[in-house]
C-alpha atoms as a PDB file:
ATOM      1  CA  UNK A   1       0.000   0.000   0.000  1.00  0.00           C
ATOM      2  CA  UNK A   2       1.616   3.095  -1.185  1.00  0.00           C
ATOM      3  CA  UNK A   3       2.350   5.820   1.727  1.00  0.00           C
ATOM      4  CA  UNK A   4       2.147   9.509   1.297  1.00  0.00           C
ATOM      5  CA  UNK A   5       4.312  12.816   2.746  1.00  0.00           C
ATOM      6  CA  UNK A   6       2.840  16.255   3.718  1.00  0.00           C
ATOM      7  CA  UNK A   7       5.798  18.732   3.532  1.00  0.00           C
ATOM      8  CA  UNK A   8       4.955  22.236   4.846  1.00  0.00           C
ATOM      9  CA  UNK A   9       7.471  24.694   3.046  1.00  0.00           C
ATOM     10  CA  UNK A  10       7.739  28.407   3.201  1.00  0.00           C
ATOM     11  CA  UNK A  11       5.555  30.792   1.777  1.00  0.00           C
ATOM     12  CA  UNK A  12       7.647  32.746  -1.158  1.00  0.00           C
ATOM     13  CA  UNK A  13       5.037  35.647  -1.456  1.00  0.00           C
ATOM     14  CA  UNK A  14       5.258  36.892   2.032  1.00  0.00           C
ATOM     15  CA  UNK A  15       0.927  35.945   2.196  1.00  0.00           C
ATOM     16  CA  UNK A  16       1.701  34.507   5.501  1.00  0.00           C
ATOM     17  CA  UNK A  17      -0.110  31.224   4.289  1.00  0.00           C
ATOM     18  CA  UNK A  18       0.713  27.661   4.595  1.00  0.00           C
ATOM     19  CA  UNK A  19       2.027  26.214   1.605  1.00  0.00           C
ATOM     20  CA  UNK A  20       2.144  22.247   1.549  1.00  0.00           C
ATOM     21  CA  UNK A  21       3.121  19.690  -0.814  1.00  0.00           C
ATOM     22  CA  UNK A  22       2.492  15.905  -0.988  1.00  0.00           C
ATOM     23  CA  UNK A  23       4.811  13.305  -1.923  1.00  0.00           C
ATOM     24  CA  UNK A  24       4.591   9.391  -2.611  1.00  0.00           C
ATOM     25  CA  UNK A  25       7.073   6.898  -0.389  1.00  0.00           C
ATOM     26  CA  UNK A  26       8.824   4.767  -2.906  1.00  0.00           C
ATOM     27  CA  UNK A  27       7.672   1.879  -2.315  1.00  0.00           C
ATOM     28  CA  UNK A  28      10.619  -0.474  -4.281  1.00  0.00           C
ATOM     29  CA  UNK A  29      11.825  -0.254  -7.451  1.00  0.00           C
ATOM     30  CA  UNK A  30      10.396  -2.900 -10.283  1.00  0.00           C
ATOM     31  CA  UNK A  31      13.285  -4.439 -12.704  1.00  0.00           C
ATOM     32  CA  UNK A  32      12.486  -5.834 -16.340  1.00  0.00           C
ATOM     33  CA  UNK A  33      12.656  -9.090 -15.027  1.00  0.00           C
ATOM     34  CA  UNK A  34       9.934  -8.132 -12.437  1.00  0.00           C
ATOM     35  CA  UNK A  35       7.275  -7.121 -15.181  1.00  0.00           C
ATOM     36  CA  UNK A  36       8.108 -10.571 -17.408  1.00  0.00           C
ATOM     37  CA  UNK A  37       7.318 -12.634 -14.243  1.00  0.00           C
ATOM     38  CA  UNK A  38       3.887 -10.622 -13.773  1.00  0.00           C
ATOM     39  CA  UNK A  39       3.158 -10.874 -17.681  1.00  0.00           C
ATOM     40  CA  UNK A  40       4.000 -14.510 -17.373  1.00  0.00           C
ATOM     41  CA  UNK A  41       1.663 -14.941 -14.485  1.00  0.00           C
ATOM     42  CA  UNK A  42      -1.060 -13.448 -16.163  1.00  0.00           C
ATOM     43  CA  UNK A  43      -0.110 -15.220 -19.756  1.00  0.00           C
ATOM     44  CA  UNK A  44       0.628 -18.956 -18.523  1.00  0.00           C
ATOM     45  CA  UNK A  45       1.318 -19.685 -22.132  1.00  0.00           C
ATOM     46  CA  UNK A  46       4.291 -17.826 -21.932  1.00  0.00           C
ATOM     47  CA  UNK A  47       7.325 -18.866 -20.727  1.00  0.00           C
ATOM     48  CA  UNK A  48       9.476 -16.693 -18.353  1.00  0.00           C
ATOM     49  CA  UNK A  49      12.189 -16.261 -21.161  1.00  0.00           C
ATOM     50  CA  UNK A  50       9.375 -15.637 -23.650  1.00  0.00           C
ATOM     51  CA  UNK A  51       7.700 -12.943 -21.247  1.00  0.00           C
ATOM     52  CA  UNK A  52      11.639 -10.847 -20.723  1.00  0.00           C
ATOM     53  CA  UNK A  53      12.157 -11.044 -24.313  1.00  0.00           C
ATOM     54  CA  UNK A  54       8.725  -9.463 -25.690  1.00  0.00           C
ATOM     55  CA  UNK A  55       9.344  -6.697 -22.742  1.00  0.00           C
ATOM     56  CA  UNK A  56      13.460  -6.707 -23.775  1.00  0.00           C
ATOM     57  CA  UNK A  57      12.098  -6.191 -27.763  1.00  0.00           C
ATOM     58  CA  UNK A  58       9.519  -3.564 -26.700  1.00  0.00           C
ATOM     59  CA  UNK A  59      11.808  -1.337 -25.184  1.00  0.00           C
ATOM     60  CA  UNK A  60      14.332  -2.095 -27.676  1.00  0.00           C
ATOM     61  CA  UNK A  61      11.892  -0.725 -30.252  1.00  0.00           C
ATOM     62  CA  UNK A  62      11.503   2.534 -28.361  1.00  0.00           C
ATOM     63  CA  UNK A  63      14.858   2.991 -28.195  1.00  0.00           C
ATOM     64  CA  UNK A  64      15.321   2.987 -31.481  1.00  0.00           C
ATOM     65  CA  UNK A  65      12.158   4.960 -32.465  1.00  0.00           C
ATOM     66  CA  UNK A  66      13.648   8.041 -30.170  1.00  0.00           C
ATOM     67  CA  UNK A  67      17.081   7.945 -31.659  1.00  0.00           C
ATOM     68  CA  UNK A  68      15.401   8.621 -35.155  1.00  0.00           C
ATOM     69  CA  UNK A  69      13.577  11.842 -33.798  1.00  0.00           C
ATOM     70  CA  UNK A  70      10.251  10.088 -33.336  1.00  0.00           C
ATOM     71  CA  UNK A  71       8.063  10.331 -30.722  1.00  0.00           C
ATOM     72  CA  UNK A  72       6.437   7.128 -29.458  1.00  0.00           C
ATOM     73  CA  UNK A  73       2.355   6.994 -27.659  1.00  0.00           C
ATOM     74  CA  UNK A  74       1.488   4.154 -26.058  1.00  0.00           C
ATOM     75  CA  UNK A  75      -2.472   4.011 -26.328  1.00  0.00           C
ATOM     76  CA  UNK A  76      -3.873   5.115 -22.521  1.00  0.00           C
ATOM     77  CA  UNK A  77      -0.357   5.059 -21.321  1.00  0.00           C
ATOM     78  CA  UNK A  78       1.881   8.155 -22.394  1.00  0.00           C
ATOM     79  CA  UNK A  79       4.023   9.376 -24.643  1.00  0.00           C
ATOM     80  CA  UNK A  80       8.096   9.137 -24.715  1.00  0.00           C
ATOM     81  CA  UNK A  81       9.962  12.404 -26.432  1.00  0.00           C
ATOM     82  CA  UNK A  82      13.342  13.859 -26.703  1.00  0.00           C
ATOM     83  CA  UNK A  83      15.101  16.309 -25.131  1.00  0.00           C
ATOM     84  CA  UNK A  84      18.231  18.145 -26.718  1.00  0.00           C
ATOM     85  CA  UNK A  85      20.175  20.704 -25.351  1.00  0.00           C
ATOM     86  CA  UNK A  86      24.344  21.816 -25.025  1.00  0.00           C
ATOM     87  CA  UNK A  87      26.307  18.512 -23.726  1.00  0.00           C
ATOM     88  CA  UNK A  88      29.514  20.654 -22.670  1.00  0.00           C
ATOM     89  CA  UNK A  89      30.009  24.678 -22.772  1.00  0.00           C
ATOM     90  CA  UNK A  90      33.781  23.822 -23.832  1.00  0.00           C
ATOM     91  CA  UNK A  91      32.849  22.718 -26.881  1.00  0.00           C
ATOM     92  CA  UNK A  92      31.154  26.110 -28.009  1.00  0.00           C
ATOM     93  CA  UNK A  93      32.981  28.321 -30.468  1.00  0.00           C
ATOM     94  CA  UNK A  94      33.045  31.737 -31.203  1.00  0.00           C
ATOM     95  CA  UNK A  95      30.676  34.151 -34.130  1.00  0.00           C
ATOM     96  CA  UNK A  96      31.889  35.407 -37.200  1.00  0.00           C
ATOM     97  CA  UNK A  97      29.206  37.982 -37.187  1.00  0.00           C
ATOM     98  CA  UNK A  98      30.944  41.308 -35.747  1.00  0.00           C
ATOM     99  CA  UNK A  99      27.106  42.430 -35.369  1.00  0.00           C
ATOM    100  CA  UNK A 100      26.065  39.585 -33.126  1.00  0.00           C
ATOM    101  CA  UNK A 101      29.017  38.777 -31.012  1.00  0.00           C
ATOM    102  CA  UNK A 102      29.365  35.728 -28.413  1.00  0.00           C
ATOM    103  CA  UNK A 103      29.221  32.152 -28.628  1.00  0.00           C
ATOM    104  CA  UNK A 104      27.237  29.270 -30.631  1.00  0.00           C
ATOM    105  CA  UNK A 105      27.002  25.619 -30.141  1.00  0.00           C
ATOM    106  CA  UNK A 106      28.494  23.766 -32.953  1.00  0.00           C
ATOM    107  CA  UNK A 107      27.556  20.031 -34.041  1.00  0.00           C
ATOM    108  CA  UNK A 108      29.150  18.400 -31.486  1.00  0.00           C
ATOM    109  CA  UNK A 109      27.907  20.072 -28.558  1.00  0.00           C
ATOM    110  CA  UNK A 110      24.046  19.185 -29.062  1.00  0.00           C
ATOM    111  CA  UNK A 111      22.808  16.516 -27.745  1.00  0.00           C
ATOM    112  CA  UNK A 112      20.482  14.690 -26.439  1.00  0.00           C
ATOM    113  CA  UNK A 113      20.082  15.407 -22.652  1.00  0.00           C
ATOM    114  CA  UNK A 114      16.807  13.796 -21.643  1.00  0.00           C
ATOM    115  CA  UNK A 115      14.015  11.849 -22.702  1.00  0.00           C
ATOM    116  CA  UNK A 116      10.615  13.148 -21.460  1.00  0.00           C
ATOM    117  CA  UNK A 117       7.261  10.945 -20.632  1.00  0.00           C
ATOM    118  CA  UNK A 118       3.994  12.412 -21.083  1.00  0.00           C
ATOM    119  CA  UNK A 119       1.780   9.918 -18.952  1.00  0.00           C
ATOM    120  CA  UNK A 120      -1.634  10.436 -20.738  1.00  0.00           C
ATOM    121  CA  UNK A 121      -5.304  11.534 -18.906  1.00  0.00           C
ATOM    122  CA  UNK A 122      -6.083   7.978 -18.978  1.00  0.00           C
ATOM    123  CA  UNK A 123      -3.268   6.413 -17.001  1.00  0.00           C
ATOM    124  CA  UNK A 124      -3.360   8.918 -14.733  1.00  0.00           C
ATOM    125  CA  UNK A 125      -6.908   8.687 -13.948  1.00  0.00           C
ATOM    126  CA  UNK A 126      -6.986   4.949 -13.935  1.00  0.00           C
ATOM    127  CA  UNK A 127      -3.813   4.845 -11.686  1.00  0.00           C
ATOM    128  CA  UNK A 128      -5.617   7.559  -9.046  1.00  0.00           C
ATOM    129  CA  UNK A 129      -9.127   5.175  -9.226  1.00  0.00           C
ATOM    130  CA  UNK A 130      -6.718   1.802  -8.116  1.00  0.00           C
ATOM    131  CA  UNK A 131      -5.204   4.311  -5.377  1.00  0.00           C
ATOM    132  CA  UNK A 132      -8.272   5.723  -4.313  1.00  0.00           C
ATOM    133  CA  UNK A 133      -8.610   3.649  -1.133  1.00  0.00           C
ATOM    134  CA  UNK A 134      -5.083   2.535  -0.410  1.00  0.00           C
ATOM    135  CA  UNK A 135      -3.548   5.888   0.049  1.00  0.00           C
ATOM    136  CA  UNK A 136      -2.023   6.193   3.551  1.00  0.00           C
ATOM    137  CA  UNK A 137      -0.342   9.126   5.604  1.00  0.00           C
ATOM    138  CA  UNK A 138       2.944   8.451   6.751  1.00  0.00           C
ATOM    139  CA  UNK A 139       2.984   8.685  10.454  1.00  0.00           C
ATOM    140  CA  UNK A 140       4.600  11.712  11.886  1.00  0.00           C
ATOM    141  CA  UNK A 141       2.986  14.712  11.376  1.00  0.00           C
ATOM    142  CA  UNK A 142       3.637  17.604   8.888  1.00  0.00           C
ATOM    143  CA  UNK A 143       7.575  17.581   7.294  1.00  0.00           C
ATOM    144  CA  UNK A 144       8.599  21.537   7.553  1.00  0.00           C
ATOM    145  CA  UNK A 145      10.856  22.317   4.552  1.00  0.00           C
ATOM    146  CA  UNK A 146      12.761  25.700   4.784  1.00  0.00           C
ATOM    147  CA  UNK A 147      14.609  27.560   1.791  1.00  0.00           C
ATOM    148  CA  UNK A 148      17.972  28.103   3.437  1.00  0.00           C
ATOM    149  CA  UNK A 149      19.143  31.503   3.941  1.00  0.00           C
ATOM    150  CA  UNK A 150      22.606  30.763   3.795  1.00  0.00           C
ATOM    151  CA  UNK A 151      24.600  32.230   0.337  1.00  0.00           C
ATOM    152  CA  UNK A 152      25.772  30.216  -2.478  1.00  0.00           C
ATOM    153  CA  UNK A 153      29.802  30.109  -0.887  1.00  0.00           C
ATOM    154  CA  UNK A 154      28.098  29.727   2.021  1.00  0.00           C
ATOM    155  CA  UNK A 155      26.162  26.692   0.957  1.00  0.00           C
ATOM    156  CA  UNK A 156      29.543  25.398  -0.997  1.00  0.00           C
ATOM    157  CA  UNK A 157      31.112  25.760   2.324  1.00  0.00           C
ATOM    158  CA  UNK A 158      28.936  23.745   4.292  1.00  0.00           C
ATOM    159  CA  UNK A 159      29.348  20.902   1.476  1.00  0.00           C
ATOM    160  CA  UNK A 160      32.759  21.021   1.177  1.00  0.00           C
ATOM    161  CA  UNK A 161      32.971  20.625   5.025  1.00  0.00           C
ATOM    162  CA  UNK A 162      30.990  17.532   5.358  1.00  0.00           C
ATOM    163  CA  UNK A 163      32.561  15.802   2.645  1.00  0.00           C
ATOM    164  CA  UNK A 164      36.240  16.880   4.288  1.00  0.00           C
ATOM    165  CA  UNK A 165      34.661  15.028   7.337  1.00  0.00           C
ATOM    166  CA  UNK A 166      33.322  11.701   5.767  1.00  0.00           C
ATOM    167  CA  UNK A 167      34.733  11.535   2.732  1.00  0.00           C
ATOM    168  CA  UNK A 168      31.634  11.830   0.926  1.00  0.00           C
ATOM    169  CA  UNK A 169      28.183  13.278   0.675  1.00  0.00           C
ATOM    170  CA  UNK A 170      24.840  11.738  -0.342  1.00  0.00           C
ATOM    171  CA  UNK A 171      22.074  13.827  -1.576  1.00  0.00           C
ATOM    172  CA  UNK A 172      19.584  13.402   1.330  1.00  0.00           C
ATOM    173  CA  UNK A 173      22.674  14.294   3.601  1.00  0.00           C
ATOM    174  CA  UNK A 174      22.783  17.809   1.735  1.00  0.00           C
ATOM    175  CA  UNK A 175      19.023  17.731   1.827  1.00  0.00           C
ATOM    176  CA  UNK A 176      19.385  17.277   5.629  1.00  0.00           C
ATOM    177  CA  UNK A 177      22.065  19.490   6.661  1.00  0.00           C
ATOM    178  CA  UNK A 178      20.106  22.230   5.279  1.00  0.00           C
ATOM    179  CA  UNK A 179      16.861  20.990   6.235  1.00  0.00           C
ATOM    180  CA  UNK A 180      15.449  21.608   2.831  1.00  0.00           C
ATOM    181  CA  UNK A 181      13.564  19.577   0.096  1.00  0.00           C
ATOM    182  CA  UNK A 182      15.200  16.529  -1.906  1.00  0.00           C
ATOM    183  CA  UNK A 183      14.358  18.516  -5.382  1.00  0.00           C
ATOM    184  CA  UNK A 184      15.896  21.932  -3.829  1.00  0.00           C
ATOM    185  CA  UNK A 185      19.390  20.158  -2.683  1.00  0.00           C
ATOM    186  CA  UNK A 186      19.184  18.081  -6.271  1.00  0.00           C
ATOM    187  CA  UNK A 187      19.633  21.146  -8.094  1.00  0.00           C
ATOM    188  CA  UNK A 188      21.798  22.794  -5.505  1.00  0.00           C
ATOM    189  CA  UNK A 189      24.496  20.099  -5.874  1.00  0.00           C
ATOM    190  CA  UNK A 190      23.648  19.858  -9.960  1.00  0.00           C
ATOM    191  CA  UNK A 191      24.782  23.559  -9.915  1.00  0.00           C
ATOM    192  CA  UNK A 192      27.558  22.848  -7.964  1.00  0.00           C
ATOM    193  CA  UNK A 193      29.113  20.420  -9.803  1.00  0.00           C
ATOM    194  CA  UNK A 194      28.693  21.924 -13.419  1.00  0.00           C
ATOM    195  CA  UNK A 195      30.879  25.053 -11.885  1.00  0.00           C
ATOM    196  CA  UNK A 196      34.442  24.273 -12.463  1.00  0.00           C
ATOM    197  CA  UNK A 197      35.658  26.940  -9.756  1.00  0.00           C
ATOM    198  CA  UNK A 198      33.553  24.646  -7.341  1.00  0.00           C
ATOM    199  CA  UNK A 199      35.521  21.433  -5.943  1.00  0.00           C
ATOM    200  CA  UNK A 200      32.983  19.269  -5.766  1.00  0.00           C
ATOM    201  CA  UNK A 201      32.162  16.197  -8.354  1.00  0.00           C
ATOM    202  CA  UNK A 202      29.650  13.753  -8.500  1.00  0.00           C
ATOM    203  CA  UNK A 203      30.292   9.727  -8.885  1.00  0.00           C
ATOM    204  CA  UNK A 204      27.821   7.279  -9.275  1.00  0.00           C
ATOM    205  CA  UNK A 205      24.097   7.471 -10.471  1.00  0.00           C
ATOM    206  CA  UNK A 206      21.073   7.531  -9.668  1.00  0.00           C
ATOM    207  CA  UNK A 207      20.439   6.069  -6.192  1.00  0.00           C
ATOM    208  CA  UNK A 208      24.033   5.229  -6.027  1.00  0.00           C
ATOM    209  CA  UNK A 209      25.192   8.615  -6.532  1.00  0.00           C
ATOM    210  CA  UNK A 210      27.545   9.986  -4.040  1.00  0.00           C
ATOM    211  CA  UNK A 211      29.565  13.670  -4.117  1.00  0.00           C
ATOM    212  CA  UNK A 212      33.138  13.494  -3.328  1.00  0.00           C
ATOM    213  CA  UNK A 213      36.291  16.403  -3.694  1.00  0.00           C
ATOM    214  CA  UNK A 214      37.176  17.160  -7.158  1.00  0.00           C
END
């Protein structure tokens, strides 16, 4: 049964009312092999090798529909689209045009930086009727998230400190030593890491991704 967060965070316009936001608990993570075993369940005809390889060739097959500019709709399930954008500022290089002066990207410095899902009304409303009744509070009371009033070197600082002490620094300890949001402290250490002047780096991904001393 999926659990839910209230987080109370500060109120940006100075109205002097509460501002809250709700957030799911992950509740796992589901692998490829997870949804062949369900389909193979549900399909008893198919084997457990048949059920990973019709997934394995689905998602195959959107892979390859993306990476030739398509976009790809699953009926009453979404959509899957690219994102493009600059790979790496070093690889810019400089106008001709005396009128415009400054920096474009050149071939190799587009690329493809993300690939978006749309979920469509239909998912979404089917996914909110199965919820409905199984949607629990997590115990605790309301989570207060603050926007830290500490500076950018400031924030740096405090990093750069904690890693100095343990070597390195996970995500929800940023999030903790500031005592702001996941999302907030996500794009905190994002910045961070992008600024070469900043000696902080990032290893790992996802999950697994820790922030060490350049």
């Amino acid at each position: 049964m999926p659990y839910y967060y209230k987080r109370e965070l500060n109120d940006l316009n100075g109205t002097g009312k509460k501002v809250f936001r709700y957030e799911i608990r992950s509740e796992g993570n589901v692998t490829l092999r997870d949804l062949a075993n369900e389909i193979h369940k549900r399909y008893r005809a198919l084997g457990e090798g048949e059920a990973e390889g019709i997934v394995s060739s689905l998602l195959e097959a959107i892979r390859e529909a993306l990476a030739e500019g398509r976009t790809v709709t699953l009926n009453d399930f979404g959509t899957f689209s690219l994102g493009i954008g600059l790979k790496d500022e070093d690889t810019m290089v400089t106008t001709r045009d005396d009128d415009d002066p400054g920096h474009e990207p050149n071939a190799r410095s587009i690329g493809v930086k993300a690939v978006h899902f749309r979920a469509s009304k239909r998912l979404i409303g089917d996914i909110d009727y199965r919820c409905r009744h199984n949607l629990f509070r997590e115990p605790g009371g309301t989570a207060h998230i603050h926007r830290t009033q500490l500076s950018r070197e400031e924030r740096i600082n405090v990093a750069v400190k904690f890693i100095e002490d343990h070597n390195f620094m996970r995500l929800g300890d940023y999030a903790a030593i500031l005592n702001i949001s996941r999302a907030m402290a996500s794009r905190d250490l994002q910045n961070f890491v992008r600024d070469p002047a900043v000696p902080i780096t990032a290893d790992g991904v996802r999950s697994h991704k820790i922030y060490v001393l350049a």
